[in-house]
Protein backbone atom coordinates (compact mmCIF):
# COMPACT_ATOMS: atom_id res chain seq x y z
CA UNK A 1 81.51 8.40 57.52
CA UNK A 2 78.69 5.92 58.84
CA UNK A 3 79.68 2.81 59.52
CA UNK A 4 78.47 -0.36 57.44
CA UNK A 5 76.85 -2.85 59.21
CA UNK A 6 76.44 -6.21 57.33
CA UNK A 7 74.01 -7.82 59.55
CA UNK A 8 71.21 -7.80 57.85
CA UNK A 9 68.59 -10.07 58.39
CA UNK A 10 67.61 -11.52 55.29
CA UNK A 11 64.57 -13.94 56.20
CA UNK A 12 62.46 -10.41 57.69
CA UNK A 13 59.25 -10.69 55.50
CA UNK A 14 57.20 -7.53 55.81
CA UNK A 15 53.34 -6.66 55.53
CA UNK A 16 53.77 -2.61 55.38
CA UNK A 17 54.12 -1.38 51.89
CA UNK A 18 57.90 0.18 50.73
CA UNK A 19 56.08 3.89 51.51
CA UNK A 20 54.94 3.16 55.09
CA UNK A 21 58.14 0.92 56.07
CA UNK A 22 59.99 3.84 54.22
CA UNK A 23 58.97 6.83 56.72
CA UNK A 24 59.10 4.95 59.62
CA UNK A 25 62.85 4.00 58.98
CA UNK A 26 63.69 7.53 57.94
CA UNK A 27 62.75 8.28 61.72
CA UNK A 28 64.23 5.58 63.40
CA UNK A 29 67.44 5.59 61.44
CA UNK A 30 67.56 9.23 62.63
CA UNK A 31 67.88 8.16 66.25
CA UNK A 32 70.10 5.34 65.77
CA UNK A 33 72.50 8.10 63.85
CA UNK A 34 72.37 10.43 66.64
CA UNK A 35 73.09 7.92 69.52
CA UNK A 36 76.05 6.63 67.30
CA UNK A 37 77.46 10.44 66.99
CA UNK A 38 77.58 11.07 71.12
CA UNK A 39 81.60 12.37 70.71
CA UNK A 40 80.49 15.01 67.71
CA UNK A 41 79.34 18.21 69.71
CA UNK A 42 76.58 20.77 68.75
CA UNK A 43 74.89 17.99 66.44
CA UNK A 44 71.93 18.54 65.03
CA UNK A 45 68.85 16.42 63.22
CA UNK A 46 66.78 17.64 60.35
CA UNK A 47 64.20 15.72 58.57
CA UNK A 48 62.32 16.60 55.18
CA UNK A 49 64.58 19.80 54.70
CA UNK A 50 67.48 19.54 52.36
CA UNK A 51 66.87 15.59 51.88
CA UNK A 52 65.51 13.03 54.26
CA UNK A 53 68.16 13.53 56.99
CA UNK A 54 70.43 16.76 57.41
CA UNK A 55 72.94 16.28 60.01
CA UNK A 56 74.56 19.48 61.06
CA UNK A 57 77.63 20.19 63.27
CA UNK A 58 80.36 22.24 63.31
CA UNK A 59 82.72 20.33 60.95
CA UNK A 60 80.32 19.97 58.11
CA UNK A 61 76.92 19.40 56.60
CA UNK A 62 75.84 15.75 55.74
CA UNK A 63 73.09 15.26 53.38
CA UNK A 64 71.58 11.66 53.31
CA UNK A 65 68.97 9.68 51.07
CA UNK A 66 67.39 6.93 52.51
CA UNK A 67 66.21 3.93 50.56
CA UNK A 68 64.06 1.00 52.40
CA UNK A 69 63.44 -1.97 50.35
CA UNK A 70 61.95 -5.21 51.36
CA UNK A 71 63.23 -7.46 48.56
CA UNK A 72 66.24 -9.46 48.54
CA UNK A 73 67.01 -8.62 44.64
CA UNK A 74 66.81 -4.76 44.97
CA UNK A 75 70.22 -3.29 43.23
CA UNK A 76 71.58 -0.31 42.52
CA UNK A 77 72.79 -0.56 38.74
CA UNK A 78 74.37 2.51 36.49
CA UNK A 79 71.24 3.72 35.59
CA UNK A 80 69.24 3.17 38.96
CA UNK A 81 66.27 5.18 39.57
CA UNK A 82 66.80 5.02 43.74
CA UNK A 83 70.92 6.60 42.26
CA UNK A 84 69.56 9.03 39.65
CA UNK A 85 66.48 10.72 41.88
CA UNK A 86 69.02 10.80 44.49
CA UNK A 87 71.66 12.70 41.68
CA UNK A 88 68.68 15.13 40.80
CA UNK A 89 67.78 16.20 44.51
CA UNK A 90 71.41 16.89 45.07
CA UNK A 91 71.77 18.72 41.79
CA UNK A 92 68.93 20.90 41.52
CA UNK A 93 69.88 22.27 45.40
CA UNK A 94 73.14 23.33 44.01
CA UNK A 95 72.16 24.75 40.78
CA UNK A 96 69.41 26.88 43.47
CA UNK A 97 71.73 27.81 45.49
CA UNK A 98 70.81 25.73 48.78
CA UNK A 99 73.89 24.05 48.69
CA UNK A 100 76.88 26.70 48.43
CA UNK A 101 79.17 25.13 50.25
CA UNK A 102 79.88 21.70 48.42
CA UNK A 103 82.92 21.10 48.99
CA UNK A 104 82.16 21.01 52.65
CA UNK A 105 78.63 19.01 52.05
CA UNK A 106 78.75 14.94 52.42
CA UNK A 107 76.04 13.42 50.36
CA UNK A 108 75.06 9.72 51.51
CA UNK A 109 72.71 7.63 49.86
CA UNK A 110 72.18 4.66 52.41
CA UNK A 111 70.23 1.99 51.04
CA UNK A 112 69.21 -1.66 52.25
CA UNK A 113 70.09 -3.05 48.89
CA UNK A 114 73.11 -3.86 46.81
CA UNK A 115 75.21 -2.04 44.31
CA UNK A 116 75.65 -4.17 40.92
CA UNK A 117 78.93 -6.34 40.55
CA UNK A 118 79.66 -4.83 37.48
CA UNK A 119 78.09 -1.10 38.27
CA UNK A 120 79.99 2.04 38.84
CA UNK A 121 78.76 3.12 41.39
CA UNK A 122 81.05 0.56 43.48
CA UNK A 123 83.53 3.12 42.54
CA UNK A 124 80.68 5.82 44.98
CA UNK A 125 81.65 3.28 48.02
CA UNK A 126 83.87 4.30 50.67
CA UNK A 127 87.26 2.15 51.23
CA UNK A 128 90.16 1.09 48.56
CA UNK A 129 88.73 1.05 45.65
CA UNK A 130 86.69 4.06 45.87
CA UNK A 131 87.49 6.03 42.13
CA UNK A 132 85.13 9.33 41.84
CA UNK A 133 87.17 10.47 38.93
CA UNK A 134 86.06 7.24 37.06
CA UNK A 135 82.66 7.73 38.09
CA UNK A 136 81.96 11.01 37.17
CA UNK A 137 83.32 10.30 33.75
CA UNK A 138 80.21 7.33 34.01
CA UNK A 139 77.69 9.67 35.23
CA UNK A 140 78.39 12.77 32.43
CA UNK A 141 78.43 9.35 29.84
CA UNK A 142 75.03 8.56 30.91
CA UNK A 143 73.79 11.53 31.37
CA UNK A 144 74.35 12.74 28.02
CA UNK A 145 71.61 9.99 27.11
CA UNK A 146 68.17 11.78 27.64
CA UNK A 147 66.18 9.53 25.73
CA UNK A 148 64.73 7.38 28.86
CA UNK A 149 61.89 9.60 30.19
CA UNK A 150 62.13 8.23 33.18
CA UNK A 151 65.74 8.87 34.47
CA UNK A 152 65.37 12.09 31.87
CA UNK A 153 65.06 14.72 34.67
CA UNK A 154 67.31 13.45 36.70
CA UNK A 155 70.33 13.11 33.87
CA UNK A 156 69.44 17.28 32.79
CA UNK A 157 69.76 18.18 36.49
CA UNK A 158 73.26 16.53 36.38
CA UNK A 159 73.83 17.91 33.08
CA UNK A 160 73.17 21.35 34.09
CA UNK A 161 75.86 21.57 36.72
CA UNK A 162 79.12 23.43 35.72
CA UNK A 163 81.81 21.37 35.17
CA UNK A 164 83.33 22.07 39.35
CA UNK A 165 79.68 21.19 40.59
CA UNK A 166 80.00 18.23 39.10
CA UNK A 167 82.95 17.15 40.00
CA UNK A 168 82.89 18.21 43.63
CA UNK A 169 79.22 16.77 44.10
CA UNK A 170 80.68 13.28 43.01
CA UNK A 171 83.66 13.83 45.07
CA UNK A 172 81.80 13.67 48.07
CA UNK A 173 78.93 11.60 47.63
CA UNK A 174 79.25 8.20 49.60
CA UNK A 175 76.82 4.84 48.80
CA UNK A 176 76.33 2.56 51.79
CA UNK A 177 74.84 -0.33 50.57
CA UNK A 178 73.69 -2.99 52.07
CA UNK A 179 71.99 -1.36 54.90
CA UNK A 180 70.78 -2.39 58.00
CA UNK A 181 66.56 -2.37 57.48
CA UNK A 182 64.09 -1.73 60.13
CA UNK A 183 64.02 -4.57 62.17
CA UNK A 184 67.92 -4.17 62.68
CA UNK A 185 67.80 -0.95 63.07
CA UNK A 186 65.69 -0.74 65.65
CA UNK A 187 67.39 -3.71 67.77
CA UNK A 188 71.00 -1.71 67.28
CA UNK A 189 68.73 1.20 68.95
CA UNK A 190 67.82 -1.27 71.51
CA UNK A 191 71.81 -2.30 71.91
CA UNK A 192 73.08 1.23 72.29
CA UNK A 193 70.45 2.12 75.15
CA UNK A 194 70.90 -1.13 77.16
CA UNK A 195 73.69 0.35 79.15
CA UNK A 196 72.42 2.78 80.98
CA UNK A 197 69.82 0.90 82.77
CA UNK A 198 69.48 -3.02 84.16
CA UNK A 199 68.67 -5.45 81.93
CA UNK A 200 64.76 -5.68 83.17
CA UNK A 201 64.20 -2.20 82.13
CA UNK A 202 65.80 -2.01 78.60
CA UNK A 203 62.69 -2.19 76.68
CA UNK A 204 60.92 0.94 79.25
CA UNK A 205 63.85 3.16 77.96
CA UNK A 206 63.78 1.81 74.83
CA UNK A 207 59.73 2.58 74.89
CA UNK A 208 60.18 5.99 76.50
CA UNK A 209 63.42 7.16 73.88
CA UNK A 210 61.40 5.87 71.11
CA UNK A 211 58.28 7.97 71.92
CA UNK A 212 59.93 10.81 72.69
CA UNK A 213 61.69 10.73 69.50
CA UNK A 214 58.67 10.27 67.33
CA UNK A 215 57.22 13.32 69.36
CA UNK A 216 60.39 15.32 67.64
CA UNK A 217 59.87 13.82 64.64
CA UNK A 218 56.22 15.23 64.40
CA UNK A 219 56.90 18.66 65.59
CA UNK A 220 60.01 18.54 62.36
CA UNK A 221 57.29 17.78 60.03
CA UNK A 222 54.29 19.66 61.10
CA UNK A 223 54.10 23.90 61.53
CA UNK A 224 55.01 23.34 65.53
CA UNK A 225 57.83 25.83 64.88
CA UNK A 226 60.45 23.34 65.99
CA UNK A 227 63.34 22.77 62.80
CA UNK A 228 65.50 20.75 64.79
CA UNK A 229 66.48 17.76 67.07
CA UNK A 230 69.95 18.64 69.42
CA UNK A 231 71.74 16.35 70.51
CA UNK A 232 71.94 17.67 73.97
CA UNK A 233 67.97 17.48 74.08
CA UNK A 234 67.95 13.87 73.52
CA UNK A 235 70.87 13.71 76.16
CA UNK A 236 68.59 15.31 78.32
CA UNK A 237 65.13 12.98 77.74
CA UNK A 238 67.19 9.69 78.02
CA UNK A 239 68.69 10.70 81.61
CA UNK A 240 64.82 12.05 82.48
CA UNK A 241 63.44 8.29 81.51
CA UNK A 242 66.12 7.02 82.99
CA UNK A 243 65.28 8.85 86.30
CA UNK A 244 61.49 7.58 85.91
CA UNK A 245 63.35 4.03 86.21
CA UNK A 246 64.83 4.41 89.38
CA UNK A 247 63.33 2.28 92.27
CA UNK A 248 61.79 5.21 93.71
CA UNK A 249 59.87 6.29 90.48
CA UNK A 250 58.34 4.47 87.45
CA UNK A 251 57.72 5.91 83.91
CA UNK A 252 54.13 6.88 82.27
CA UNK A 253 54.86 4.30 79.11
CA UNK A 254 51.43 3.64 78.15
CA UNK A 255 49.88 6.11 75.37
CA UNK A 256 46.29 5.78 73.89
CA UNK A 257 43.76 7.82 72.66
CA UNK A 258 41.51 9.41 74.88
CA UNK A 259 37.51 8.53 74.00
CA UNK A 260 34.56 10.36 73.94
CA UNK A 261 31.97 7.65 73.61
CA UNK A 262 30.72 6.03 77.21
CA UNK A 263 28.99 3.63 75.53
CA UNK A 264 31.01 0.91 75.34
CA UNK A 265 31.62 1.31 79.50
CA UNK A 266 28.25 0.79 80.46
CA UNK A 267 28.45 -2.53 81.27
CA UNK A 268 31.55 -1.63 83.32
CA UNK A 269 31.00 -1.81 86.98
CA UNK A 270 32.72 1.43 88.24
CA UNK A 271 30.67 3.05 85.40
CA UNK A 272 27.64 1.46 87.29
CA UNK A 273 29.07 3.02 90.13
CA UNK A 274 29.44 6.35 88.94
CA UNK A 275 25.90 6.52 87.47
CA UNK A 276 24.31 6.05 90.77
CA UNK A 277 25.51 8.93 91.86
CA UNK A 278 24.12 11.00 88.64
CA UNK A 279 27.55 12.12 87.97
CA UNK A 280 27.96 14.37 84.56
CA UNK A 281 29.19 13.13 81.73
CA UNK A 282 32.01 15.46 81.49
CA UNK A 283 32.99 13.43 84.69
CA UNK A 284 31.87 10.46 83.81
CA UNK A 285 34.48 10.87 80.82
CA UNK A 286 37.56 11.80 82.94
CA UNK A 287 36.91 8.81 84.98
CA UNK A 288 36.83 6.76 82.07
CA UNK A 289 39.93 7.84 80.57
CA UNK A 290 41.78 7.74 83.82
CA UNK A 291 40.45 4.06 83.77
CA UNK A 292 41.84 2.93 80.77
CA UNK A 293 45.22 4.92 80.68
CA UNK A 294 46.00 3.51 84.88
CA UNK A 295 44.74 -0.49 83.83
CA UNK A 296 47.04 0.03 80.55
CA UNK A 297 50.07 1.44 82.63
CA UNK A 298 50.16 -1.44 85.48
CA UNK A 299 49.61 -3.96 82.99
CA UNK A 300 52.65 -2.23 80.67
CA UNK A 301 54.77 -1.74 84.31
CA UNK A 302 54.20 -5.84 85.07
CA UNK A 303 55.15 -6.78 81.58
CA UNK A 304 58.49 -4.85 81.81
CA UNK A 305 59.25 -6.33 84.70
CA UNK A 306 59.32 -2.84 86.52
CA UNK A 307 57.18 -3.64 89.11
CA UNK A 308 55.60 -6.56 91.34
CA UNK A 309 52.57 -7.83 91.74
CA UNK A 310 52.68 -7.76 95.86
CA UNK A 311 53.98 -4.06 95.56
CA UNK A 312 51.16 -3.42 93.43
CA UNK A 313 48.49 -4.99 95.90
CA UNK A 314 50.30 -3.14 98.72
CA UNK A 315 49.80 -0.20 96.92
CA UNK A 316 45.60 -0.95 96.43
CA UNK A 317 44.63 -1.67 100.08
CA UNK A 318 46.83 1.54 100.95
CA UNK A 319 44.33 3.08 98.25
CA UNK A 320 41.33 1.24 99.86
CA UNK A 321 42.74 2.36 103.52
CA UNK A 322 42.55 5.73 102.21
CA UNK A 323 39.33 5.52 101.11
CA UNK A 324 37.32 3.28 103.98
CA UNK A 325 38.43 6.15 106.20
CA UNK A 326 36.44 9.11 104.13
CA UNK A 327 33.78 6.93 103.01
CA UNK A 328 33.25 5.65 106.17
CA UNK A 329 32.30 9.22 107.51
CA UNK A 330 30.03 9.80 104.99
CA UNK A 331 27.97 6.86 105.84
CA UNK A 332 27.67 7.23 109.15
CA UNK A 333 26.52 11.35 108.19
CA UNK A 334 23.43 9.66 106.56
CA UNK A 335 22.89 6.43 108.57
CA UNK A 336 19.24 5.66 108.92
CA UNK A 337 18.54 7.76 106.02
CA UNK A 338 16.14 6.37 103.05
CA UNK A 339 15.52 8.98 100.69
CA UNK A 340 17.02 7.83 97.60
CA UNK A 341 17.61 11.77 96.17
CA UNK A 342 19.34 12.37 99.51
CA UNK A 343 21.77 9.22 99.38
CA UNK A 344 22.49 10.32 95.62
CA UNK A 345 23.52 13.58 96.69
CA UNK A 346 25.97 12.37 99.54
CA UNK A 347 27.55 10.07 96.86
CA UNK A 348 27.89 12.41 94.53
CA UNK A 349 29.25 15.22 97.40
CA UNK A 350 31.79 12.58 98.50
CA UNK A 351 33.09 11.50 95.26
CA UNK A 352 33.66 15.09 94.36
CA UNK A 353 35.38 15.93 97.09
CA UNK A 354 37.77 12.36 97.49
CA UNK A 355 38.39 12.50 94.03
CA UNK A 356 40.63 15.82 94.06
CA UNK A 357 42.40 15.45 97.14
CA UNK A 358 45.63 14.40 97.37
CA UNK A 359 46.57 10.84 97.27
CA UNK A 360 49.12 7.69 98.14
CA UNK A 361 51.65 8.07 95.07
CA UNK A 362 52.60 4.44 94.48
CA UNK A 363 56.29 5.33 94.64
CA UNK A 364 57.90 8.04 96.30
CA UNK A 365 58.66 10.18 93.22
CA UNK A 366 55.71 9.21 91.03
CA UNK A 367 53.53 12.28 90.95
CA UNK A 368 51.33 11.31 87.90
CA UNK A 369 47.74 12.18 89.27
CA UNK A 370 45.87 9.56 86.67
CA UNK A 371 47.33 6.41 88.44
CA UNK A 372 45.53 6.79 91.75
CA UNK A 373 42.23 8.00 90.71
CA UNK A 374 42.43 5.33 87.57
CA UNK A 375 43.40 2.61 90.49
CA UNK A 376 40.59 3.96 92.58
CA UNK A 377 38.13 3.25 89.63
CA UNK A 378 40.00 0.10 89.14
CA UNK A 379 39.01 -0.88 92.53
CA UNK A 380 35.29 0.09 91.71
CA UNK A 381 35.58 -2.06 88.83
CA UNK A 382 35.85 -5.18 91.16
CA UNK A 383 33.36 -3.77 93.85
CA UNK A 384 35.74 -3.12 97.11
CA UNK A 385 35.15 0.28 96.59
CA UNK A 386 32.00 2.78 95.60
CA UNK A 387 30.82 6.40 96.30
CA UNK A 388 27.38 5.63 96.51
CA UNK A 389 26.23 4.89 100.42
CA UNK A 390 24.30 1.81 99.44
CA UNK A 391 26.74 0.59 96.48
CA UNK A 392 27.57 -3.02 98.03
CA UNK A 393 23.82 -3.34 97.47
CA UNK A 394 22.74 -1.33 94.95
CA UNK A 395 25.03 -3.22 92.30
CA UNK A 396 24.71 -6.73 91.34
């Protein structure tokens, strides 16, 4: 069974409406159940197929509801919408056929809030006083009832059931109340990662698991062809961040959107740059993105602490090195010369050229090609660098 955690934080207020908060916890309460089931082998992660989480391994199937709430005062009482939907999902997969094997099916409904003092459905909870017997005899009470249209579904779905449905369906369905909700959830995430790196690169792993995650997460819910998560794939992504930590190597954390308006980079210096050359704007819009992903990625790398500012100016005048040495060819090719089409072109000649060679990888396993040629830009940006001949000049 899944352990109950009673640490709830009970002052969280929250913007997001129940919906939003609701999917994003389904997907983060995955992970944090598959890092807490590392001994259970050939584990597996559905989402959206059976119910919101299917966790399959070789021992059984465990079907789980999640319920996200934001108030204090949501309950679970006898006749509980959150307990009856829950009943019907269950119920209408084993009167389908879905479910044959129920007896060997768990069926969790985890929920941040609190079963009613005085509700049956404490008898649902796992520990002493757990009493299925007395609360099927509740549920077919209730049931019977079908005068409340909106609970009536659910009770005919119950009602439907043969008499052994029913009673092995309530035999093995579990309520966890109580819940941790997203905010503690996602720091017990944090918790079970933080020993596998030092303490200054906690949140990068944290960063990298979670996006790789939500990656999985997609590909479950759209036609990508993937219909699970394994285990020994997220084994395998946590130890591949981890070896993007290591002092010789650094991890691409930084995601965004790449553009296709220039616009608002005119006013950019290494933009200026690039026009005087008359470079295309296909060009023009690979150096832009490689722009904004490299000065979001060292700014990410200093705030995690993973790397220095003197390593990273080391690693810019190696850059500049690099480039004085080329450029400086170049100009002295042309010296003397004045016409302006003829300067263009050598700009333009060099750029294309520099620009797909091989450069200085800021750490000895970091191979990411966006990083230097962003950093050369970045350089642009503050005028040490330029393509064009004349640039120092030709740019205010």
């Amino acid at each position: 069974m899944i352990e109950k955690r009673n640490n709830m934080d009970k002052n969280v207020s929250f913007e997001a409406k129940d919906p939003s908060l609701g999917y994003y916890y389904q997907v983060l309460y995955s992970l944090y159940l598959m890092l807490g089931r590392r001994e259970i082998p050939n584990l597996t992660i559905k989402l959206e197929d059976l119910d919101d989480l299917v966790i399959n391994c070789s021992e059984n199937l465990h079907l789980i509801q999640l319920k996200h709430h934001n108030t204090e005062d949501s309950s679970l009482s006898d006749r509980s919408l959150d307990f009856w939907k829950t009943i019907r999902v269950w119920s209408s997969e084993i009167k389908q056929g879905k479910i044959k094997e129920i007896d060997n099916t768990i069926f969790s409904l985890i929920t941040t809030g609190k079963v009613s003092d005085n509700s049956f459905l404490l008898k649902l909870k796992d520990g002493k006083s757990r009493d299925a017997e007395y609360a099927l005899k509740e549920m077919i009470k209730i049931s019977a009832d079908q005068s409340v249209e909106s609970t009536k579904k659910a009770y005919e779905a119950f009602s439907n059931l043969s008499d052994t449905q029913k009673k092995l369906l309530v035999n093995n369905v579990y309520i966890i109340d109580q819940e941790v909700d997203i905010v503690e959830v996602t720091k017990l995430i944090e918790s079970q990662l933080k020993y596998n790196v030092p303490q200054n690169k906690v949140n990068a792993l944290f960063d990298g698991v979670i996006g790789w995650w939500l990656k999985q997460c997609i590909n479950l819910l759209s036609n990508s062809g993937q219909s699970e998560i394994k285990d020994i794939d997220l084994q395998n992504a946590i130890w591949a961040i981890i070896e993007t930590l290591k002092q010789d190597n650094l991890p691409d954390s930084f995601v965004l959107d790449l553009i296709e308006n220039l616009n608002e980079y005119e006013n950019h210096i290494f933009f200026k740059q690039l026009k005087l050359i008359a470079l295309g704007n296909r060009s023009l819009l690979n150096a832009v993105n490689n722009f904004r992903k490299a000065y979001g990625q060292k700014n990410k790398w200093l705030q995690d602490g993973l790397i220095m500012p003197d390593e990273l100016e080391k690693y810019e005048n190696n850059l500049y090195d690099n480039w004085n040495i080329m450029f400086s060819i170049v100009v002295d090719k042309i010296d003397g010369t004045e016409n302006s089409q003829q300067l263009i072109q050598a700009g333009q000649d060099f750029y294309n050229e520099f620009i797909v060679k091989s450069h200085p990888n800021i750490r000895p396993n970091y191979s990411s090609v966006y990083y230097p040629i962003g950093s050369y830009h970045m350089l642009a940006e503050e005028k040490r660098i330029g393509w064009h001949p004349n640039y120092d000049k030709l740019i205010d």
